[in-house]
C-alpha atoms as a PDB file:
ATOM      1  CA  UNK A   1      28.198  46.718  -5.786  1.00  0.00           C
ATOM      2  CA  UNK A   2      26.848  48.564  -2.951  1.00  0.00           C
ATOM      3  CA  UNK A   3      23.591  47.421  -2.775  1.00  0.00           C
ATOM      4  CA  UNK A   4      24.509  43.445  -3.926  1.00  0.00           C
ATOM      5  CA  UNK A   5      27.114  43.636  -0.645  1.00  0.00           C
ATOM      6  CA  UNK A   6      24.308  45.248   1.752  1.00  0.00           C
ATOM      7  CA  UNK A   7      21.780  42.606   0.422  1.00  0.00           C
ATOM      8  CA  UNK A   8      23.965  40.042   1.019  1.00  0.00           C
ATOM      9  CA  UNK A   9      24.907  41.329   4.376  1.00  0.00           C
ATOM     10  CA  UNK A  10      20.831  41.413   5.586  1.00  0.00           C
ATOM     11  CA  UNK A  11      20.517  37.429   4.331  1.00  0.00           C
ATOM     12  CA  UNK A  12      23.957  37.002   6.640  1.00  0.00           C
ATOM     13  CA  UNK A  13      22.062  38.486   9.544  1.00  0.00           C
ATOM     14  CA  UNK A  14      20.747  36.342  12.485  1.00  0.00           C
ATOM     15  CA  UNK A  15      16.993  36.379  13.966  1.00  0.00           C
ATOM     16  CA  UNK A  16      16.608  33.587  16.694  1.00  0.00           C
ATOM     17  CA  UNK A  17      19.839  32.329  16.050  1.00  0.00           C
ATOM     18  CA  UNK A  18      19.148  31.570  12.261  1.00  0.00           C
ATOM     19  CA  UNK A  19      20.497  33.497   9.325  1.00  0.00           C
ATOM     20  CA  UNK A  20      17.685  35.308   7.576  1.00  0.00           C
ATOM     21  CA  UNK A  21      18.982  33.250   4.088  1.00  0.00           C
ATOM     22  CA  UNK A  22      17.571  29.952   5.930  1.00  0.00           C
ATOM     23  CA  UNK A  23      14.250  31.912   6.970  1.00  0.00           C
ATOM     24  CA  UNK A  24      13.829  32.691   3.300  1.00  0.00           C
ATOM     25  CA  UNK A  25      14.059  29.355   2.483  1.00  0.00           C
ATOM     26  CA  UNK A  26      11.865  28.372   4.917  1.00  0.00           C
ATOM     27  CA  UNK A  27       9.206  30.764   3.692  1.00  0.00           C
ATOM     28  CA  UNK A  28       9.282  30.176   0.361  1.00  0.00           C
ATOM     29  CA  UNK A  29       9.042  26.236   1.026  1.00  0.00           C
ATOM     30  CA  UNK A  30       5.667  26.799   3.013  1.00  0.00           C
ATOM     31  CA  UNK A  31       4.576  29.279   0.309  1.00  0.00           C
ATOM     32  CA  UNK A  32       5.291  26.528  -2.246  1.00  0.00           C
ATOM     33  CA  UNK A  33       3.031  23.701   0.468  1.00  0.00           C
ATOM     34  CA  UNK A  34       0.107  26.175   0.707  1.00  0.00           C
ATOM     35  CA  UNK A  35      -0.226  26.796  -2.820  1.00  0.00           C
ATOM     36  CA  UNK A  36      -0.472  23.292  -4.074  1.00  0.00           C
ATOM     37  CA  UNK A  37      -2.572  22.654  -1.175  1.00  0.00           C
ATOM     38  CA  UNK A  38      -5.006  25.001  -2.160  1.00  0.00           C
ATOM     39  CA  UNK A  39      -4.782  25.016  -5.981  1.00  0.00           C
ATOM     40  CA  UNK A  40      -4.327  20.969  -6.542  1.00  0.00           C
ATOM     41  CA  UNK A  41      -7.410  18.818  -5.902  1.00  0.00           C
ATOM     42  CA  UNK A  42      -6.769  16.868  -2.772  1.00  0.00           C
ATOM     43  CA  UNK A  43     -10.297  14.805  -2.074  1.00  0.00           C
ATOM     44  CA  UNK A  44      -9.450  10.729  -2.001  1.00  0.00           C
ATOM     45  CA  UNK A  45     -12.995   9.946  -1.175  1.00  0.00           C
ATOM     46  CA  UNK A  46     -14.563   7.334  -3.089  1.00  0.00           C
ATOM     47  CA  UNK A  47     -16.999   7.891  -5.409  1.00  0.00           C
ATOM     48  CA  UNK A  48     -20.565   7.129  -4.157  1.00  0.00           C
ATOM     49  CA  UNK A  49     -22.506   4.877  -5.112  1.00  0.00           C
ATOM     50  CA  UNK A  50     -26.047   4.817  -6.682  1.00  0.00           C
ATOM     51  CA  UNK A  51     -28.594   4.067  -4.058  1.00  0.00           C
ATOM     52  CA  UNK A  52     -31.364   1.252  -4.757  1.00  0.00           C
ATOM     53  CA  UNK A  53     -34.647   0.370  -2.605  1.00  0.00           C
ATOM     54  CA  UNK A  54     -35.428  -2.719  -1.176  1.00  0.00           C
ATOM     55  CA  UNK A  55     -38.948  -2.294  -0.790  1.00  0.00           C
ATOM     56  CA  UNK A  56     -39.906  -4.687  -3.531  1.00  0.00           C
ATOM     57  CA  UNK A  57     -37.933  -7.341  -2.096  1.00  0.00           C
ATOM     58  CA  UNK A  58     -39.937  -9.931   0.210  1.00  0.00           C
ATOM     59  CA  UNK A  59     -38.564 -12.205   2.378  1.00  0.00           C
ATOM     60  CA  UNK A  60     -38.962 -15.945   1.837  1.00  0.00           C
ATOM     61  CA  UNK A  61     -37.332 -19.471   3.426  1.00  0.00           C
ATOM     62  CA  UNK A  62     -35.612 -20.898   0.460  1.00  0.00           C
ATOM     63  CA  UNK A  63     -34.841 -23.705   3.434  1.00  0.00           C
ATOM     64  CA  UNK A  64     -38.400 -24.906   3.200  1.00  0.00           C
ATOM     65  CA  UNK A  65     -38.498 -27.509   0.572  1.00  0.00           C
ATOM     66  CA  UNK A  66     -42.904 -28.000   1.997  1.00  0.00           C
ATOM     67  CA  UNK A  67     -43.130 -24.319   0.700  1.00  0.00           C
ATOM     68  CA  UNK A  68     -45.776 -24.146  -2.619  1.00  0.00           C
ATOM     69  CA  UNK A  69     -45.032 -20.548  -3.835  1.00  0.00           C
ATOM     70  CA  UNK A  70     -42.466 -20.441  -6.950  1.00  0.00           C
ATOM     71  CA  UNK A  71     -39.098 -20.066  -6.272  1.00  0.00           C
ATOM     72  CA  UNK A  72     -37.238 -17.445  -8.036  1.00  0.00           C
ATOM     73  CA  UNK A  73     -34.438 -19.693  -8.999  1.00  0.00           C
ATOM     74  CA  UNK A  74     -34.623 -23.453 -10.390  1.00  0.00           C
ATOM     75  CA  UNK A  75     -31.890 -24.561  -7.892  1.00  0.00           C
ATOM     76  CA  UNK A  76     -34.234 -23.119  -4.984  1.00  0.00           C
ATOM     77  CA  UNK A  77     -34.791 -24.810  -2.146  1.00  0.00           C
ATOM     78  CA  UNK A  78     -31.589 -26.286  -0.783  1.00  0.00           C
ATOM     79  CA  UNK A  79     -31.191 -29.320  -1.139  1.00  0.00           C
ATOM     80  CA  UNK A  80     -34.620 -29.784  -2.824  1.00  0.00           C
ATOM     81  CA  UNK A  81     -35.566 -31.690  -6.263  1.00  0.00           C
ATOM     82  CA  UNK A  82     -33.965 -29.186  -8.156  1.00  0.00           C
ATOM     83  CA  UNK A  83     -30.513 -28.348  -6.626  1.00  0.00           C
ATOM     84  CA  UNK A  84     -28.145 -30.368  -9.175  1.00  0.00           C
ATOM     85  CA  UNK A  85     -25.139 -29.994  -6.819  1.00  0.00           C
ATOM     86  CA  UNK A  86     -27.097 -31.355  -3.634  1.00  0.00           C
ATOM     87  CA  UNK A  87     -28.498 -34.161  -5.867  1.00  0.00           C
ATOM     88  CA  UNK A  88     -24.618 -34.967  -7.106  1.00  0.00           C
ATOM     89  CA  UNK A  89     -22.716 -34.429  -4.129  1.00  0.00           C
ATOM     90  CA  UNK A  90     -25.231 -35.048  -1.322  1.00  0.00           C
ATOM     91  CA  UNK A  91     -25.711 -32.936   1.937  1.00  0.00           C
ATOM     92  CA  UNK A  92     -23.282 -33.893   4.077  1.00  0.00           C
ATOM     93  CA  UNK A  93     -20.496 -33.840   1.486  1.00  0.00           C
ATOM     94  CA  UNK A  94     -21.270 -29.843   0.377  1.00  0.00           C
ATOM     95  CA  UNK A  95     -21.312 -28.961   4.113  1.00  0.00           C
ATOM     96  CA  UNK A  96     -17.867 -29.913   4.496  1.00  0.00           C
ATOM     97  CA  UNK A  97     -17.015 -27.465   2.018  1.00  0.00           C
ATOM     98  CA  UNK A  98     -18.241 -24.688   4.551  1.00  0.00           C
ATOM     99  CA  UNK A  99     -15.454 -24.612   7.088  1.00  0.00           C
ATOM    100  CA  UNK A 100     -16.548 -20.930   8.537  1.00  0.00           C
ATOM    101  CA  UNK A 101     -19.843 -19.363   7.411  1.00  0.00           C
ATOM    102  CA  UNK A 102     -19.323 -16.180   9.503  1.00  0.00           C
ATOM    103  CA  UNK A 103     -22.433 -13.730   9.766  1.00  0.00           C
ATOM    104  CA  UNK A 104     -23.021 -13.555   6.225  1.00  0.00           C
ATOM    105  CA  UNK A 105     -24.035 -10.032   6.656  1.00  0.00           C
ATOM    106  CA  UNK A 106     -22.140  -8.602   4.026  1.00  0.00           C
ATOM    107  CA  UNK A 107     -22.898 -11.531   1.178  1.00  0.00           C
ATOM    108  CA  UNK A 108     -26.589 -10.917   1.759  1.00  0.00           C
ATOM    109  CA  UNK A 109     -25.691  -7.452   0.941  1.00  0.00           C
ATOM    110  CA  UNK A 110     -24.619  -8.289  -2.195  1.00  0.00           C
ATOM    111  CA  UNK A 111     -27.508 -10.859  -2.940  1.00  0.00           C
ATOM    112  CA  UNK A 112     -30.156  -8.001  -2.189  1.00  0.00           C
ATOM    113  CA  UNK A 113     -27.916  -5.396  -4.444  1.00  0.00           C
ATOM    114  CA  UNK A 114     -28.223  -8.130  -7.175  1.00  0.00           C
ATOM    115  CA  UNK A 115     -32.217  -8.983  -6.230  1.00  0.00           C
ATOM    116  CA  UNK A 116     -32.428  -5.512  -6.690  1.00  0.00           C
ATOM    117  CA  UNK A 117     -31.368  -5.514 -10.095  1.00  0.00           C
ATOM    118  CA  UNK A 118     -28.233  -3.444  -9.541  1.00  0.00           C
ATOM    119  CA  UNK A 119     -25.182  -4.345 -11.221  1.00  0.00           C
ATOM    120  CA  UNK A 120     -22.611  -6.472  -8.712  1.00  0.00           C
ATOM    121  CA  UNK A 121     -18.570  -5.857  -8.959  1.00  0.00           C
ATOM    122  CA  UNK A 122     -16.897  -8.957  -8.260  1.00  0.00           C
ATOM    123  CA  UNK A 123     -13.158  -9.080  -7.428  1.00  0.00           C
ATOM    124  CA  UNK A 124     -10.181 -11.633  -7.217  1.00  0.00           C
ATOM    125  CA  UNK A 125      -7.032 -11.999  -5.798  1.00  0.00           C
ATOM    126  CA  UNK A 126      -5.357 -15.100  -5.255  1.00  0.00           C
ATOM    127  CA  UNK A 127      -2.414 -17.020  -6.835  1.00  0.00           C
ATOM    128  CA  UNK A 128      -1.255 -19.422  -9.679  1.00  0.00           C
ATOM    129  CA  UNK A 129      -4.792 -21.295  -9.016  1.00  0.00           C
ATOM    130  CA  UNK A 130      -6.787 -17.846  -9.448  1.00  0.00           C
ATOM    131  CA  UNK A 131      -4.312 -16.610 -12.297  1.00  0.00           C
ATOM    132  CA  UNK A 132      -5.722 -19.720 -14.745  1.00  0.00           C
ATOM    133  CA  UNK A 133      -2.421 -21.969 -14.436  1.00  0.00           C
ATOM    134  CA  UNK A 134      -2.937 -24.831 -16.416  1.00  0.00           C
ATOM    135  CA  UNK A 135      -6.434 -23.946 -17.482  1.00  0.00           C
ATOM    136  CA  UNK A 136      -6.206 -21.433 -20.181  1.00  0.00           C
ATOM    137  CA  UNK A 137      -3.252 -19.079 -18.553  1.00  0.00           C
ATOM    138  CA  UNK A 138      -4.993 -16.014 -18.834  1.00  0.00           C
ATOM    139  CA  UNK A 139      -6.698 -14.522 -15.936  1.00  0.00           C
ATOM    140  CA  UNK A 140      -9.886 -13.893 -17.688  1.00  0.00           C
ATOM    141  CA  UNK A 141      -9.900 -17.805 -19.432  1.00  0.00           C
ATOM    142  CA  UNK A 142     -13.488 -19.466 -19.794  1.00  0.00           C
ATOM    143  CA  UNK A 143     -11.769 -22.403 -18.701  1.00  0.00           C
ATOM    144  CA  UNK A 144     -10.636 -21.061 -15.469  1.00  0.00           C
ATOM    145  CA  UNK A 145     -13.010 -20.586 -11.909  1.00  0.00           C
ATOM    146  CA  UNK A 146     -13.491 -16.864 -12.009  1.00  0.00           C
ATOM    147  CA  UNK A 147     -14.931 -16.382 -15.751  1.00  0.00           C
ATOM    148  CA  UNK A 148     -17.241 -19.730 -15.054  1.00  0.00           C
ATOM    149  CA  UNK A 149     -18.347 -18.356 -11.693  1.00  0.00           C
ATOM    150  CA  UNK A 150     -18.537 -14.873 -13.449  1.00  0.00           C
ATOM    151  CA  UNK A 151     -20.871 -16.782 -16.182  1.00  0.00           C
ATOM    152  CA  UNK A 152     -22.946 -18.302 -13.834  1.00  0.00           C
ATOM    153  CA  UNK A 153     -23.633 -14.925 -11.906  1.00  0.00           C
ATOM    154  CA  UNK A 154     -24.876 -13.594 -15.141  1.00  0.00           C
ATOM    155  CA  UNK A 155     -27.279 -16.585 -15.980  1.00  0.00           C
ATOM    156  CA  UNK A 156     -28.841 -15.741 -12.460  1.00  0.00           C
ATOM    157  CA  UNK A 157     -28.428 -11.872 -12.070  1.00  0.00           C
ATOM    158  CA  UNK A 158     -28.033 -10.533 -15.906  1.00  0.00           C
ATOM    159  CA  UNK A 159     -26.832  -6.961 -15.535  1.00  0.00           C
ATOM    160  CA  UNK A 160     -24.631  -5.528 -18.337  1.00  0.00           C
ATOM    161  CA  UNK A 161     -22.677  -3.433 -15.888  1.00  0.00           C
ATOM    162  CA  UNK A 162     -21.671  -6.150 -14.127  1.00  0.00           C
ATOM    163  CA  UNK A 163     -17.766  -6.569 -13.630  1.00  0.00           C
ATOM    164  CA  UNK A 164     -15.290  -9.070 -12.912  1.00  0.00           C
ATOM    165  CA  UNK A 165     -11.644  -7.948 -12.067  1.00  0.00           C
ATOM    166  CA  UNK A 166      -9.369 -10.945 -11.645  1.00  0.00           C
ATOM    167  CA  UNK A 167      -6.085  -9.425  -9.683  1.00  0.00           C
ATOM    168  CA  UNK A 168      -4.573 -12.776  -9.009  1.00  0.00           C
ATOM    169  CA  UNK A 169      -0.942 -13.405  -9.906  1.00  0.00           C
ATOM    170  CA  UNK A 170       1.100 -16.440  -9.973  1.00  0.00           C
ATOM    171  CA  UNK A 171       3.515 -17.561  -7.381  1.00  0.00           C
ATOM    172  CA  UNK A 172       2.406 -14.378  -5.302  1.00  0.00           C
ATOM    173  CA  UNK A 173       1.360 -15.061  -1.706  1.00  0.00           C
ATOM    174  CA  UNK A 174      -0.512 -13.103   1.298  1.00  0.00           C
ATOM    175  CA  UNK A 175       3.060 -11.018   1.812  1.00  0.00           C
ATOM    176  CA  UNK A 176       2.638  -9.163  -1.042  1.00  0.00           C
ATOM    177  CA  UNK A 177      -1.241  -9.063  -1.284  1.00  0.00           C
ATOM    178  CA  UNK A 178      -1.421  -7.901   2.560  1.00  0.00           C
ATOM    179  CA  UNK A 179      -0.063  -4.597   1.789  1.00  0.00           C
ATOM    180  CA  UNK A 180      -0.544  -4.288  -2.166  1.00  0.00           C
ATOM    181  CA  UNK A 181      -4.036  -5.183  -2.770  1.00  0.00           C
ATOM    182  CA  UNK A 182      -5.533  -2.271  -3.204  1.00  0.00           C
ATOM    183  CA  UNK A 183      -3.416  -2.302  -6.800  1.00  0.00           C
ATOM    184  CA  UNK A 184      -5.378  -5.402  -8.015  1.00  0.00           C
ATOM    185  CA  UNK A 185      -9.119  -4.216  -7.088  1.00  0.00           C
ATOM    186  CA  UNK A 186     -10.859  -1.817  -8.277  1.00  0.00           C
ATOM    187  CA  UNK A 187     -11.719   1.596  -5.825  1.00  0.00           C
ATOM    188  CA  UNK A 188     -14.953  -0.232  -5.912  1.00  0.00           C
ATOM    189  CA  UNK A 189     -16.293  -3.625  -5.482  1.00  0.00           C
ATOM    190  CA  UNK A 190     -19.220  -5.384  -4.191  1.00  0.00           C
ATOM    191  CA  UNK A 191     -17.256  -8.648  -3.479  1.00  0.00           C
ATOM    192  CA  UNK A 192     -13.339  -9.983  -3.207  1.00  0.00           C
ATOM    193  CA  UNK A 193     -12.921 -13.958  -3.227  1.00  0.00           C
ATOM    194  CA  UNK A 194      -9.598 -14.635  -2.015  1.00  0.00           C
ATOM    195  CA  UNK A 195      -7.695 -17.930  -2.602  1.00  0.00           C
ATOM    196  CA  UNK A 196      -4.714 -18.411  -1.612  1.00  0.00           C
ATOM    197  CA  UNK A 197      -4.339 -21.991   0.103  1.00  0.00           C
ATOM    198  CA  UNK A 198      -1.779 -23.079  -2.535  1.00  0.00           C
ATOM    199  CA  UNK A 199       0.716 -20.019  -1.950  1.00  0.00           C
ATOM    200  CA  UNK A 200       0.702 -19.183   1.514  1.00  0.00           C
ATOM    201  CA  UNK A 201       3.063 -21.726   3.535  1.00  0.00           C
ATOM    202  CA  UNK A 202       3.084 -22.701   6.892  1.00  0.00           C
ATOM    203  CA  UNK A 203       6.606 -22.688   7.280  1.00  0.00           C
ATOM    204  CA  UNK A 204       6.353 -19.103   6.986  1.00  0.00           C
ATOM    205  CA  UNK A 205       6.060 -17.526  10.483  1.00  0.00           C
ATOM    206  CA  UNK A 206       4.362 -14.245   9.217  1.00  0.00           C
ATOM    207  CA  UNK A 207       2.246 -15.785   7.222  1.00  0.00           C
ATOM    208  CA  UNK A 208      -1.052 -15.646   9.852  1.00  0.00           C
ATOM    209  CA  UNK A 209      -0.563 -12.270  10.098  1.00  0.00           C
ATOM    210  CA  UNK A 210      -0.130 -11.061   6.345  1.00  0.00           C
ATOM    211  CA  UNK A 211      -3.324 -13.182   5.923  1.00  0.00           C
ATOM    212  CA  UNK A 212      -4.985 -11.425   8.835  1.00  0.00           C
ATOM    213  CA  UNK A 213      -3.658  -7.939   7.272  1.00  0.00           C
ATOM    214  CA  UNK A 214      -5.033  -8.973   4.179  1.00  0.00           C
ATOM    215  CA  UNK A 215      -8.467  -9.790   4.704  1.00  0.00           C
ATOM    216  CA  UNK A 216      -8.760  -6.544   7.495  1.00  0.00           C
ATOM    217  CA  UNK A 217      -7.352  -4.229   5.406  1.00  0.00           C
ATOM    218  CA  UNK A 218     -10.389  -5.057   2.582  1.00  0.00           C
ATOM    219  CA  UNK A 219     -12.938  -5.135   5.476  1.00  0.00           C
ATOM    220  CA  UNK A 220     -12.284  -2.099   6.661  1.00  0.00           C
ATOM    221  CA  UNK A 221     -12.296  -0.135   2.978  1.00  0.00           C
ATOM    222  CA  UNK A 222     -14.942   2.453   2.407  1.00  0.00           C
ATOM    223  CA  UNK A 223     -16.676   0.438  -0.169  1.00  0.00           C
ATOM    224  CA  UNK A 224     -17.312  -2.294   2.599  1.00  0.00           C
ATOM    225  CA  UNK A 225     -17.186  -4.885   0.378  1.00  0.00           C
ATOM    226  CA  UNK A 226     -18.274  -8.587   1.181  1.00  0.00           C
ATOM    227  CA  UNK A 227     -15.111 -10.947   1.856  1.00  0.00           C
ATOM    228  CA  UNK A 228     -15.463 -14.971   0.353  1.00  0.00           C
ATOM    229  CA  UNK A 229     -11.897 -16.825   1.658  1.00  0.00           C
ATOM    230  CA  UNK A 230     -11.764 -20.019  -0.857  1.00  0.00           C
ATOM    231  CA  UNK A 231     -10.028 -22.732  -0.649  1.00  0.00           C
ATOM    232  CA  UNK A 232      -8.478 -25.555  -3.183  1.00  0.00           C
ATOM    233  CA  UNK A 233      -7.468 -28.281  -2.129  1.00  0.00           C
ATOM    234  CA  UNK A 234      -3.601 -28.984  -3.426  1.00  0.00           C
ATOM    235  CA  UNK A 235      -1.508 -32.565  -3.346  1.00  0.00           C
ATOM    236  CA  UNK A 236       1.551 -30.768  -2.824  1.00  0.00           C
ATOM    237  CA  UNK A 237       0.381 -28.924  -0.257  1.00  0.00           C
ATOM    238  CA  UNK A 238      -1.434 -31.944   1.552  1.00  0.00           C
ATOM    239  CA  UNK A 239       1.798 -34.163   0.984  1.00  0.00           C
ATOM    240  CA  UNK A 240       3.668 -31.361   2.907  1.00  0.00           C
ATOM    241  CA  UNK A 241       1.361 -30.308   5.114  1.00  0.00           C
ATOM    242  CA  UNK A 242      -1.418 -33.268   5.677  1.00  0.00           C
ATOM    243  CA  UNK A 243      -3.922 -31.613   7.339  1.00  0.00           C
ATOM    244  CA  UNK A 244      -2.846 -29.003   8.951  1.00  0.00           C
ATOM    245  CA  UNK A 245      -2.075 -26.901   5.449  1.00  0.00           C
ATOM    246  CA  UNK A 246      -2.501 -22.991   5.556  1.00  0.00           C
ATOM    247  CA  UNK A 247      -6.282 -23.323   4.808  1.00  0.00           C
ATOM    248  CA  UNK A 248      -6.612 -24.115   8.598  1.00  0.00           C
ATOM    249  CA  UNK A 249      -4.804 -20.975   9.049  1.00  0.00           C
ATOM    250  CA  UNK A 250      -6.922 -19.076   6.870  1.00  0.00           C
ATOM    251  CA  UNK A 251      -9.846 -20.246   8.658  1.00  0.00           C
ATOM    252  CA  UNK A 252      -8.432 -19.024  11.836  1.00  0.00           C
ATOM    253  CA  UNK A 253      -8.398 -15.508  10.670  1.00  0.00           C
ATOM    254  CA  UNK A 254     -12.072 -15.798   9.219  1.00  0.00           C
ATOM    255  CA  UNK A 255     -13.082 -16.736  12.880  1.00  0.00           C
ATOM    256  CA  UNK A 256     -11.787 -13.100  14.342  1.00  0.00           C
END
């Protein structure tokens, strides 16, 4: 009983105005914090990446429809006797389709990864358009953009390692994708298409900047992937809207 009451009596005790019970505690928390520190793994960085030469690469003017050397591809040059879109849709018609073109540093990135024969990681996030609404309802549908754009990349760059992740969800808008995206992507990815003309609205005033939070917090990952903004074009939205829908908006952000 003695030595439970003198025990009891030292915890009682003060030291800079603090019992010596609550300095125990104290103790025993950081004890606790410097353990786990030390005996969990704590490294987030991402994993890196295999490294591939460009040397064989050689630089060439796919603009040049005079140019006699073969072209790698069939639909090379632009807008030469082989490009089925140019010859369907004509020039002027596929430039409008361009509304901001940016540097294009970090697509040719990707194009020299894939020249390279290196496999490419392609990502998506966008809404009920992107999700396969009304063309097969499943995200990874043949019928649907990203497994036919993910079809065509393989007919050009054949990899077997290639991957397509398709993190779109329905009715889901730049508010939720501005600060949960990294959920819907992998860790890494060589490229993230983002469509979301159909969900954002422009009656939303935060819209601009979950858009802008969006497409910065991607650019700025460690992974540096390449950023494509697309657009489809929506009744509903053009009813609402005319032309001033949130795919001007979206351009906006591109531009800064």
């Amino acid at each position: 009983m003695g030595s439970n009451s003198e025990k009891g009596s030292r915890l009682s005790q003060r030291s800079f105005g603090v019992t010596n019970r609550i300095w125990l505690i104290v103790a025993l928390f950081l004890f606790i914090v410097t353990f786990t520190h030390f005996a969990l793994p704590t490294s987030t960085t991402t994993p890196p990446r295999p490294q591939f030469s460009t040397a064989s690469l050689k630089a060439k003017n796919y603009l040049n429809a005079s140019d006699t050397e073969p072209n790698p591809f069939d639909f090379c040059p632009v807008y030469g006797p082989a490009d089925e879109l140019a010859a369907q849709y004509g020039a002027q018609t596929l430039a409008k389709t361009r509304m901001h073109i940016g540097s294009s540093e970090r697509i040719q990135r990707v194009l020299q990864r894939a020249l390279a024969g290196q496999p490419v990681t392609i990502s998506i996030l966008g809404g009920s358009v992107s999700a396969c609404h009304g063309a097969g309802d499943d995200p990874v549908s043949p019928k649907c953009y990203p497994s036919r754009f993910f079809e065509w990349w393989n007919s050009v760059f054949p990899h077997p390692a290639t991957e397509l992740t398709n993190g779109a969800m329905r009715r889901t808008n730049s508010g939720y994708f501005g600060y949960c995206n990294a959920h819907h992507i992998p860790d890494v990815t060589d490229l993230v298409i983002i469509e979301l003309d159909s969900e954002d609205s422009n009656g939303d005033p935060d819209m601009m900047e979950n858009f802008e939070t969006l497409v910065r917090s991607i650019l700025i990952r460690p992974d540096h992937p390449a950023v494509l903004l697309l657009g489809h074009f929506s009744p509903q939205v053009h009813t609402a809207h005319g032309f001033a829908g949130p795919d001007h908006l979206h351009n906006a952000v591109a531009q800064f």
